[in-house]
N, C-alpha and C. Protein backbone atom coordinates (compact mmCIF):
# COMPACT_ATOMS: atom_id res chain seq x y z
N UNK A 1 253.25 -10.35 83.54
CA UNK A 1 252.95 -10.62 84.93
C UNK A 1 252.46 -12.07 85.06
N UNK A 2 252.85 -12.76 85.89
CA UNK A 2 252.67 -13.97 86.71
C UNK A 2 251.16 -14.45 86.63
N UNK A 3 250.39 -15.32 85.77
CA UNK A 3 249.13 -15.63 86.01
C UNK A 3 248.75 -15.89 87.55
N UNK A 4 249.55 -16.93 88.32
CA UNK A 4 249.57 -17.34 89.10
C UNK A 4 249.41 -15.96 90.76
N UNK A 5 250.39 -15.15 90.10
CA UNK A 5 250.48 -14.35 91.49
C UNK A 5 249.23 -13.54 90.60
N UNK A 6 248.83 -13.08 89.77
CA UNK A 6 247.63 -12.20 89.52
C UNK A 6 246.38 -12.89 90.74
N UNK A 7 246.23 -14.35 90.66
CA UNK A 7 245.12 -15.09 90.87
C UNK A 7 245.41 -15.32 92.41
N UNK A 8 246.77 -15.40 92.92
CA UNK A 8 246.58 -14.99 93.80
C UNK A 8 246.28 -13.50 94.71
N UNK A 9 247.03 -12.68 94.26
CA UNK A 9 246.45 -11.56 94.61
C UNK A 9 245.32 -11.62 94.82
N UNK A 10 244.40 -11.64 93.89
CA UNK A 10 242.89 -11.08 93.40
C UNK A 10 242.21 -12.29 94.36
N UNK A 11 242.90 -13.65 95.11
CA UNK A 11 241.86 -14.12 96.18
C UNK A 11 242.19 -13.49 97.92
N UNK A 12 243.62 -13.16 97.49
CA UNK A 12 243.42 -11.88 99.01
C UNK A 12 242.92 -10.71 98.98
N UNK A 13 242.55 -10.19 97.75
CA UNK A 13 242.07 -8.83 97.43
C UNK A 13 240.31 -8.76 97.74
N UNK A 14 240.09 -10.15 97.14
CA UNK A 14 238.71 -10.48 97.54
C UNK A 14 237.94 -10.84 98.78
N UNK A 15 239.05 -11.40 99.89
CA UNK A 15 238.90 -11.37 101.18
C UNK A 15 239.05 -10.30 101.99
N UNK A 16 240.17 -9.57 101.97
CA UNK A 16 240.44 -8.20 102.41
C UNK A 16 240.94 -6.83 101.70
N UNK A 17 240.68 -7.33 100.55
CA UNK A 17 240.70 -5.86 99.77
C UNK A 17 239.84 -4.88 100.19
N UNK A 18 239.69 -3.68 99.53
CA UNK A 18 239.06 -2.49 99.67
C UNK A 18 238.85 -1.77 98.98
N UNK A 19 237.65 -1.10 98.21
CA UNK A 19 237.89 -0.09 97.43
C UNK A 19 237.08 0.99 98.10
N UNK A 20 237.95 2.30 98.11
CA UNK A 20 237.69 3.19 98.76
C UNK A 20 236.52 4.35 97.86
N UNK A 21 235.68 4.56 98.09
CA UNK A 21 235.14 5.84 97.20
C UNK A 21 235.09 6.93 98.39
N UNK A 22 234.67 7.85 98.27
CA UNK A 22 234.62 9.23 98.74
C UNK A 22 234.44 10.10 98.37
N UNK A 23 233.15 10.64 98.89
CA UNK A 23 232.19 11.84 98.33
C UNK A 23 232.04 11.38 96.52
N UNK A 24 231.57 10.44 96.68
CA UNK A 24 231.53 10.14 94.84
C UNK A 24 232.64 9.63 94.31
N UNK A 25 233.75 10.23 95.01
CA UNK A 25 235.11 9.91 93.96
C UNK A 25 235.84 8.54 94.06
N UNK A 26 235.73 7.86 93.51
CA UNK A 26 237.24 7.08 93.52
C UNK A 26 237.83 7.34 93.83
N UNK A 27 238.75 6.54 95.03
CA UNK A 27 240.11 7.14 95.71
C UNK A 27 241.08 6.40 95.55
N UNK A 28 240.95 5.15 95.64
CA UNK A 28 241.85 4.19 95.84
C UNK A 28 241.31 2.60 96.17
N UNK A 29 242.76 1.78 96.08
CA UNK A 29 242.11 0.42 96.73
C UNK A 29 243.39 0.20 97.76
N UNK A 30 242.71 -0.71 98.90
CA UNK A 30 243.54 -0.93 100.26
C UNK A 30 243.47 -2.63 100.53
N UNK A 31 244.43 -2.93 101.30
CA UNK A 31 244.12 -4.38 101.82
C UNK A 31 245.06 -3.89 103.19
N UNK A 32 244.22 -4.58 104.16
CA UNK A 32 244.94 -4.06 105.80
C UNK A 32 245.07 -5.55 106.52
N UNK A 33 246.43 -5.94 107.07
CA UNK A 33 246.70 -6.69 107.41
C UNK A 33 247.58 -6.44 108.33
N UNK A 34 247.98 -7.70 109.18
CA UNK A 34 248.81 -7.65 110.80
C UNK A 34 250.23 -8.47 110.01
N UNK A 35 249.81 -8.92 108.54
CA UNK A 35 251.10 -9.74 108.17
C UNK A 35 251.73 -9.12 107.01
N UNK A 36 253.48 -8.18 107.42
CA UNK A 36 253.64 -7.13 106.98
C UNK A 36 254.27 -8.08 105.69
N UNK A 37 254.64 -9.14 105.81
CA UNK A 37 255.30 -9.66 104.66
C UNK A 37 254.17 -10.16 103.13
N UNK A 38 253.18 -10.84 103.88
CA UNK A 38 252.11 -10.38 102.83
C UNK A 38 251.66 -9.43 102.02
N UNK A 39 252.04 -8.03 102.34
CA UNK A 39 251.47 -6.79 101.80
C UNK A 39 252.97 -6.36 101.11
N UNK A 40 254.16 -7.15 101.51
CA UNK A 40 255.43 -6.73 100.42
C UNK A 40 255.44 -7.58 99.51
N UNK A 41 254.94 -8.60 99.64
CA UNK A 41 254.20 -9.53 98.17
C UNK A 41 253.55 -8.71 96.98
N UNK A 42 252.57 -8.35 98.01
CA UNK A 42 251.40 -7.60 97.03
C UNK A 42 251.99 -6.24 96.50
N UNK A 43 253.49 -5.54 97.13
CA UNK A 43 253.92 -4.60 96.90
C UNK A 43 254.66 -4.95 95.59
N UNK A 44 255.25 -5.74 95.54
CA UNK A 44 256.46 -6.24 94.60
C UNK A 44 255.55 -6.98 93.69
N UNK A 45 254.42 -7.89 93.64
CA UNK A 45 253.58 -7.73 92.28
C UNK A 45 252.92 -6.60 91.82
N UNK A 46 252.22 -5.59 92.50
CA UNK A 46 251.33 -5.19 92.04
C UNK A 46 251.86 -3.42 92.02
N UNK A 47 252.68 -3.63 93.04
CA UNK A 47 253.32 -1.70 93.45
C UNK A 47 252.60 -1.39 94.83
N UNK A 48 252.63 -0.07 94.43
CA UNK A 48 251.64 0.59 95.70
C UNK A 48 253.01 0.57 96.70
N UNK A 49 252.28 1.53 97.75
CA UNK A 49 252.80 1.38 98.92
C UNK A 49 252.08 0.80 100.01
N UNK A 50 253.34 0.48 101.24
CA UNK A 50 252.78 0.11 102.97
C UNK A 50 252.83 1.29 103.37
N UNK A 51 252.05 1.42 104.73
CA UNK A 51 251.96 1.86 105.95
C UNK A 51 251.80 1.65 107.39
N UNK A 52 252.50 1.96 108.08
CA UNK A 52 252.05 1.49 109.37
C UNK A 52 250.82 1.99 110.10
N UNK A 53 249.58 1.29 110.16
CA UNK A 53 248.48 1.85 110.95
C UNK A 53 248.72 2.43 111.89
N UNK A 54 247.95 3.59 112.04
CA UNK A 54 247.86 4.34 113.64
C UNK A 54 247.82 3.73 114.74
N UNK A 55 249.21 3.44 115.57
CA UNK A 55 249.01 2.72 116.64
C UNK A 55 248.27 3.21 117.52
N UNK A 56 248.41 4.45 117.70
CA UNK A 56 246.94 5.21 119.17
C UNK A 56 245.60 4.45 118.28
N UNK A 57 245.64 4.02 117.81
CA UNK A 57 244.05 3.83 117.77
C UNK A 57 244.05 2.04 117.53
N UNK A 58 244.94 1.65 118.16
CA UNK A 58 244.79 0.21 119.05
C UNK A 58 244.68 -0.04 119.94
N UNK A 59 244.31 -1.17 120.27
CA UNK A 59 244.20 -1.61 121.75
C UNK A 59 245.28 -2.28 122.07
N UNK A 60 245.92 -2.48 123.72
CA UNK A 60 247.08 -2.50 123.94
C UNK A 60 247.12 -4.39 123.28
N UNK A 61 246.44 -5.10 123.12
CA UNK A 61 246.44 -6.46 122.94
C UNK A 61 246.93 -6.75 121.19
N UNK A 62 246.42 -5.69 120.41
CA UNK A 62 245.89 -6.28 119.16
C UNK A 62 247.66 -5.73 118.51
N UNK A 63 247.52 -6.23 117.63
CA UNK A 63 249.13 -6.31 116.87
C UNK A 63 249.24 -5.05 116.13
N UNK A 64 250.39 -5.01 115.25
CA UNK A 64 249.99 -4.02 114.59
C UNK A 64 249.92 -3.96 113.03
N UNK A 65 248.53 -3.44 112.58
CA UNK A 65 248.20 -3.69 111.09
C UNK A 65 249.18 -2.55 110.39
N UNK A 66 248.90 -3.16 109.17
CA UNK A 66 249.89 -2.62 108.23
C UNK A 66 248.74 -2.24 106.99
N UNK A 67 248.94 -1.17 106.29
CA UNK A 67 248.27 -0.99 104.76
C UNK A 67 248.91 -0.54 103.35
N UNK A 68 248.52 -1.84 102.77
CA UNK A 68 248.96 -1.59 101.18
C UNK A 68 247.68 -0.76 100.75
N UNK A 69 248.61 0.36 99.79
CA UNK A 69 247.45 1.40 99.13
C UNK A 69 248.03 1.68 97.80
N UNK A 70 247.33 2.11 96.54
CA UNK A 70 247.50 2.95 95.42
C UNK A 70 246.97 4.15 95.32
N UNK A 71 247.73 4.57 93.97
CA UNK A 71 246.79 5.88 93.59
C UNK A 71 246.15 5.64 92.95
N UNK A 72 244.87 6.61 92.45
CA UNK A 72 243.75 6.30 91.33
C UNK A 72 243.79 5.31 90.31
N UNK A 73 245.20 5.92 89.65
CA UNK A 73 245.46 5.48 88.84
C UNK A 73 245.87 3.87 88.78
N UNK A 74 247.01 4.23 89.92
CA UNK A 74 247.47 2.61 90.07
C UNK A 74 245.87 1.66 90.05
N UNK A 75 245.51 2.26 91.05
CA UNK A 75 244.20 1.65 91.00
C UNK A 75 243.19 0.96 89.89
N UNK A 76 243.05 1.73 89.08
CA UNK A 76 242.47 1.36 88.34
C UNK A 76 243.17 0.25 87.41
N UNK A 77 244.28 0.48 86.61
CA UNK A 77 245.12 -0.70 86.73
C UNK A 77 245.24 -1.79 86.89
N UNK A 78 245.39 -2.60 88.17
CA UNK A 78 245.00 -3.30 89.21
C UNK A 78 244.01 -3.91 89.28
N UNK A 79 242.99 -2.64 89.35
CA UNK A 79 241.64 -3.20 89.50
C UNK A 79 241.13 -4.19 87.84
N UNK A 80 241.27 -3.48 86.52
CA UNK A 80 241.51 -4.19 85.23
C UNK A 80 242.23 -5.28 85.31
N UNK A 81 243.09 -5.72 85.96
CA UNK A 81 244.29 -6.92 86.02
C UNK A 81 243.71 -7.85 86.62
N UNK A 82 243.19 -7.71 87.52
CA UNK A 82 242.40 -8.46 88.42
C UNK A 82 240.61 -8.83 88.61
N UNK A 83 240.11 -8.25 87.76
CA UNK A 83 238.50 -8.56 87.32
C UNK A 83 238.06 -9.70 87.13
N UNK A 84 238.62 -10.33 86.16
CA UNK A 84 238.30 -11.74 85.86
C UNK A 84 238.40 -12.82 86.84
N UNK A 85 239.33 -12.71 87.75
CA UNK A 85 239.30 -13.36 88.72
C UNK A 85 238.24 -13.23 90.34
N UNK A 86 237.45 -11.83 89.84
CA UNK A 86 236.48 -11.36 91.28
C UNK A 86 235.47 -12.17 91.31
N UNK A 87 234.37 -12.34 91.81
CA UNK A 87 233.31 -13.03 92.04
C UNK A 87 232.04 -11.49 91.80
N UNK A 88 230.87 -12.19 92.10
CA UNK A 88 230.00 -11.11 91.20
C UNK A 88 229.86 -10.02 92.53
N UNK A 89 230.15 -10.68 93.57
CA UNK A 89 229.87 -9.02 94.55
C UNK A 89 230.66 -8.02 94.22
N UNK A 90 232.01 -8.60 94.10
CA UNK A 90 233.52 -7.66 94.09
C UNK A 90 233.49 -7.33 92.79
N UNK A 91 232.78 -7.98 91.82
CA UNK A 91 232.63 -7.21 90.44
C UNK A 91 231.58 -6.34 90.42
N UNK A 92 230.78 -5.89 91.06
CA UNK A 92 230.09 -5.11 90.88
C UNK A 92 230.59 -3.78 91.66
N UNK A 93 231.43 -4.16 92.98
CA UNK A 93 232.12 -2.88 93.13
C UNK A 93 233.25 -2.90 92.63
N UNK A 94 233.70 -3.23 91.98
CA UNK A 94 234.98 -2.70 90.98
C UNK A 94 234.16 -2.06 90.02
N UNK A 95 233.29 -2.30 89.11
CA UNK A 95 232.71 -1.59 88.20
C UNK A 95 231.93 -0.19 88.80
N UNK A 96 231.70 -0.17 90.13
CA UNK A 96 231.18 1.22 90.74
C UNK A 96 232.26 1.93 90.93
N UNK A 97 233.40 1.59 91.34
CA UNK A 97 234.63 2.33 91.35
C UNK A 97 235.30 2.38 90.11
N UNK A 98 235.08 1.82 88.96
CA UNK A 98 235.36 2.09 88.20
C UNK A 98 234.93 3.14 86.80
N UNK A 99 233.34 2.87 87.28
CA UNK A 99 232.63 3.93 86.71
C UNK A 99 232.32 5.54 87.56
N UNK A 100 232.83 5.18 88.70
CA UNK A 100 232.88 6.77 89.25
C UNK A 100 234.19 7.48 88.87
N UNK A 101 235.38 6.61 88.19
CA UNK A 101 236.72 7.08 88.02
C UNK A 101 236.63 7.43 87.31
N UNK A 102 235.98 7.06 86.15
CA UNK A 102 235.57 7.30 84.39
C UNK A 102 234.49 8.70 84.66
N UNK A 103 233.53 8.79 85.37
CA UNK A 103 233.10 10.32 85.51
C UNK A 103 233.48 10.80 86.12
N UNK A 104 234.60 10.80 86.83
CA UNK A 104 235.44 11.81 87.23
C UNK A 104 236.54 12.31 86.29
N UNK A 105 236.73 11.45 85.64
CA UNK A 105 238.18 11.68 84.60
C UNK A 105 237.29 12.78 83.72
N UNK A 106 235.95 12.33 83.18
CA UNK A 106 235.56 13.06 82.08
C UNK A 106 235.25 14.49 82.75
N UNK A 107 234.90 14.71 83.80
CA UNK A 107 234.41 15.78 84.73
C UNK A 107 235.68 16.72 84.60
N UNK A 108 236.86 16.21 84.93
CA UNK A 108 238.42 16.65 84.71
C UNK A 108 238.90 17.21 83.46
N UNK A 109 238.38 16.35 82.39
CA UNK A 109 238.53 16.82 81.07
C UNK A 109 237.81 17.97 80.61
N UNK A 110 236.58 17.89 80.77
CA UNK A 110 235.51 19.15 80.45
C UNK A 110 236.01 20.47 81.38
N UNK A 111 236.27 20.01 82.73
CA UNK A 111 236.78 21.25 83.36
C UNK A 111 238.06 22.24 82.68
N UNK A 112 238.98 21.29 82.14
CA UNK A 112 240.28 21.67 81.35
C UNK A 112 239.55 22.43 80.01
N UNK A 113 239.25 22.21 79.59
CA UNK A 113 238.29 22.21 78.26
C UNK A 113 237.51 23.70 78.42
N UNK A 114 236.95 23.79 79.15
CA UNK A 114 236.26 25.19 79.49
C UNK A 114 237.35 26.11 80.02
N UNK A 115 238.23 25.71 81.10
CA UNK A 115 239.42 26.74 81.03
C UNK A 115 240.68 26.94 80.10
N UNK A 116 240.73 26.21 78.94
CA UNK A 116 241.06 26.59 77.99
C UNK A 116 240.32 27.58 77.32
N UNK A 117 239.19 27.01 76.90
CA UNK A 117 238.11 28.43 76.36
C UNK A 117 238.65 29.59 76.76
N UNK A 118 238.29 29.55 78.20
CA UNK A 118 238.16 31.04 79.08
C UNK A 118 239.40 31.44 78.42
N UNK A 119 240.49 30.75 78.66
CA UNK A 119 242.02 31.77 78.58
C UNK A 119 242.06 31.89 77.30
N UNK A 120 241.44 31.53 76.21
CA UNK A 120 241.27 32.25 75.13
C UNK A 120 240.81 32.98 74.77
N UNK A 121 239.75 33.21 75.11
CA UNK A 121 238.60 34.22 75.21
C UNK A 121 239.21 35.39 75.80
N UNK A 122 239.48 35.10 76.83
CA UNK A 122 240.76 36.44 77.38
C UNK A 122 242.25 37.07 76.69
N UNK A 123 242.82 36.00 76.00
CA UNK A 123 243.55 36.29 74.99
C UNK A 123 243.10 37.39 74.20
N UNK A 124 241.91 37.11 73.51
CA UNK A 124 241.28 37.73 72.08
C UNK A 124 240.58 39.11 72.58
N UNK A 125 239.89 38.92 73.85
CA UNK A 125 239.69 40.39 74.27
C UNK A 125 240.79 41.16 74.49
N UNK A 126 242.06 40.63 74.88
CA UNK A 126 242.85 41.58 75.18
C UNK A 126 243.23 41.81 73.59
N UNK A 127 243.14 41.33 72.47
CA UNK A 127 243.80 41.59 71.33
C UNK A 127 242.69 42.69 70.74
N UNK A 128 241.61 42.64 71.39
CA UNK A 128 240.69 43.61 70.96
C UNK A 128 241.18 45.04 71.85
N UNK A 129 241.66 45.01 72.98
CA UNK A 129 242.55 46.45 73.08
C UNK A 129 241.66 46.20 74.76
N UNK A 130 240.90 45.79 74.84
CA UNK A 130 240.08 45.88 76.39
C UNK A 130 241.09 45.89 77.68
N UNK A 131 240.76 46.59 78.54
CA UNK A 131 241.74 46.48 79.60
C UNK A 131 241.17 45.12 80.40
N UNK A 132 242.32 45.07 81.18
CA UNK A 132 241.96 44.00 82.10
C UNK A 132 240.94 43.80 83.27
N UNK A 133 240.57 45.15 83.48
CA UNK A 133 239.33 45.17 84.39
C UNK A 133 237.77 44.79 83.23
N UNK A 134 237.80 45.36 82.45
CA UNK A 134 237.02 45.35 81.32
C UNK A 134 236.87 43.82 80.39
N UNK A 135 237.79 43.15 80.77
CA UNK A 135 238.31 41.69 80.51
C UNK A 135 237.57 41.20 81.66
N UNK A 136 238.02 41.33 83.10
CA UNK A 136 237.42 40.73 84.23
C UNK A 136 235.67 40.62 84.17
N UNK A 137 234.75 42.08 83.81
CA UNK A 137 233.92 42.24 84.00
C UNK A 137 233.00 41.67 82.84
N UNK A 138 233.58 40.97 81.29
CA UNK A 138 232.96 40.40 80.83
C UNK A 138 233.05 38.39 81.36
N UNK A 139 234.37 38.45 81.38
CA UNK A 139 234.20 36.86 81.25
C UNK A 139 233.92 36.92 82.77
N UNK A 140 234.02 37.55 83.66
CA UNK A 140 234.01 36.96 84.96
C UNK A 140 234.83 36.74 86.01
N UNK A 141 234.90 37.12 87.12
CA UNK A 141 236.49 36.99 87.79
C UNK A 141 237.30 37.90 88.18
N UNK A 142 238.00 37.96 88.85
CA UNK A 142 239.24 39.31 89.65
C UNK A 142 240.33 39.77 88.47
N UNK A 143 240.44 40.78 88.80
CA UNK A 143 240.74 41.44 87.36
C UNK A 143 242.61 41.19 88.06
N UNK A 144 242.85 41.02 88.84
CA UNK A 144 244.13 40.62 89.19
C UNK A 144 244.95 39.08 88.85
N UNK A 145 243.48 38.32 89.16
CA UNK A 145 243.74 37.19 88.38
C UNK A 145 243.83 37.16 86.97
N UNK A 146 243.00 38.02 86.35
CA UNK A 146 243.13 38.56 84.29
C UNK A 146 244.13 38.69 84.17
N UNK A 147 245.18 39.40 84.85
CA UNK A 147 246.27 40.04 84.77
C UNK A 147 247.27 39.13 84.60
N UNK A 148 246.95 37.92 85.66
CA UNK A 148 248.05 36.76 86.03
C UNK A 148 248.41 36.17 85.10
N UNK A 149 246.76 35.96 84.40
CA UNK A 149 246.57 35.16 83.12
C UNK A 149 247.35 35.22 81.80
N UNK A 150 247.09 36.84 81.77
CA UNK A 150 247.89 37.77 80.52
C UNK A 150 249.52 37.43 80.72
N UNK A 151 249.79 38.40 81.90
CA UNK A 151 250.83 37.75 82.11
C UNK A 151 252.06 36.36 82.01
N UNK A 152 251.17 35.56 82.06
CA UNK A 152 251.73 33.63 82.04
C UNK A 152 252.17 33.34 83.52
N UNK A 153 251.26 34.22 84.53
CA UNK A 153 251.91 33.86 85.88
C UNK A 153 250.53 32.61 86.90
N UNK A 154 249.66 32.98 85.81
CA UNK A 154 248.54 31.48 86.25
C UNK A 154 248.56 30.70 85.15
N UNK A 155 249.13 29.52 85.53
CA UNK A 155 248.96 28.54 84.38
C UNK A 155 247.93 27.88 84.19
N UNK A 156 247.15 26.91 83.11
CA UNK A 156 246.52 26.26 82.86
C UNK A 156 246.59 25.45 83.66
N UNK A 157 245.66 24.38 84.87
CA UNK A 157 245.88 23.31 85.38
C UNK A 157 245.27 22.53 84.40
């Protein structure tokens, strides 16, 4: 990638960038602009997509903005590519959005992690002969869902 367009990016990112959190989470990063060819710049270095802002919620005078957005992921990405070039405000929220992404990822992992357990644990009772209500009523849970489990008709997320 382009030193040049990195460094630029990262001084429009720093003027009108955005990083979104919500309810704790990392969501994304945005830059909203009225200049749609600017944000296919930033599309074609960096990815992401445009959007056209909600025109009902303009006024009949004002133009119409446009928004480049990523996903988490892209996000984070991005946000790594472009650090060195932030100044210390925008580095400190890149590192808050970046450290809420990182306990969320691990939050994600442990969750996987324990429902692996479970569906093992349910495995081995059923190899112990237990019915599936009797399955439900130790580990916990609708004995229809046990069933799903046994079955292979609920998968692991």
């Amino acid at each position: 990638m382009n030193i040049r367009k990195i460094a630029w990016f990262a001084g429009l990112f720093e003027g009108e960038g955005c990083f979104n959190i919500c309810n704790g989470i990392s969501k994304y990063i945005t830059i909203t602009s009225t200049d749609r060819d600017v944000l296919e710049e930033v599309k074609a270095i960096m990815g992401g997509r445009i959007y056209e802002n909600n025109p009902s919620a303009q006024k009949e005078n004002w133009k119409q903005a446009y928004i480049w957005c990523t996903t988490p992921g892209e996000s984070e990405r991005i946000i790594k590519i472009i650090y060195p070039f932030l100044f210390s405000r925008r580095k400190k929220r890149a590192d808050e959005w970046l450290q809420k992404r990182s306990a969320k990822k691990l939050e994600w992992v442990n969750k996987k992690i324990e429902r692996t357990k479970r569906r093992e644990l349910i495995f081995q009772l059923r190899d112990q002969g237990l019915t599936h209500q009797q399955i439900a009523d130790q580990v916990g849970g609708e004995r229809s869902n046990i069933s799903k489990i046994l079955k292979g008709l609920l998968p692991l997320k």
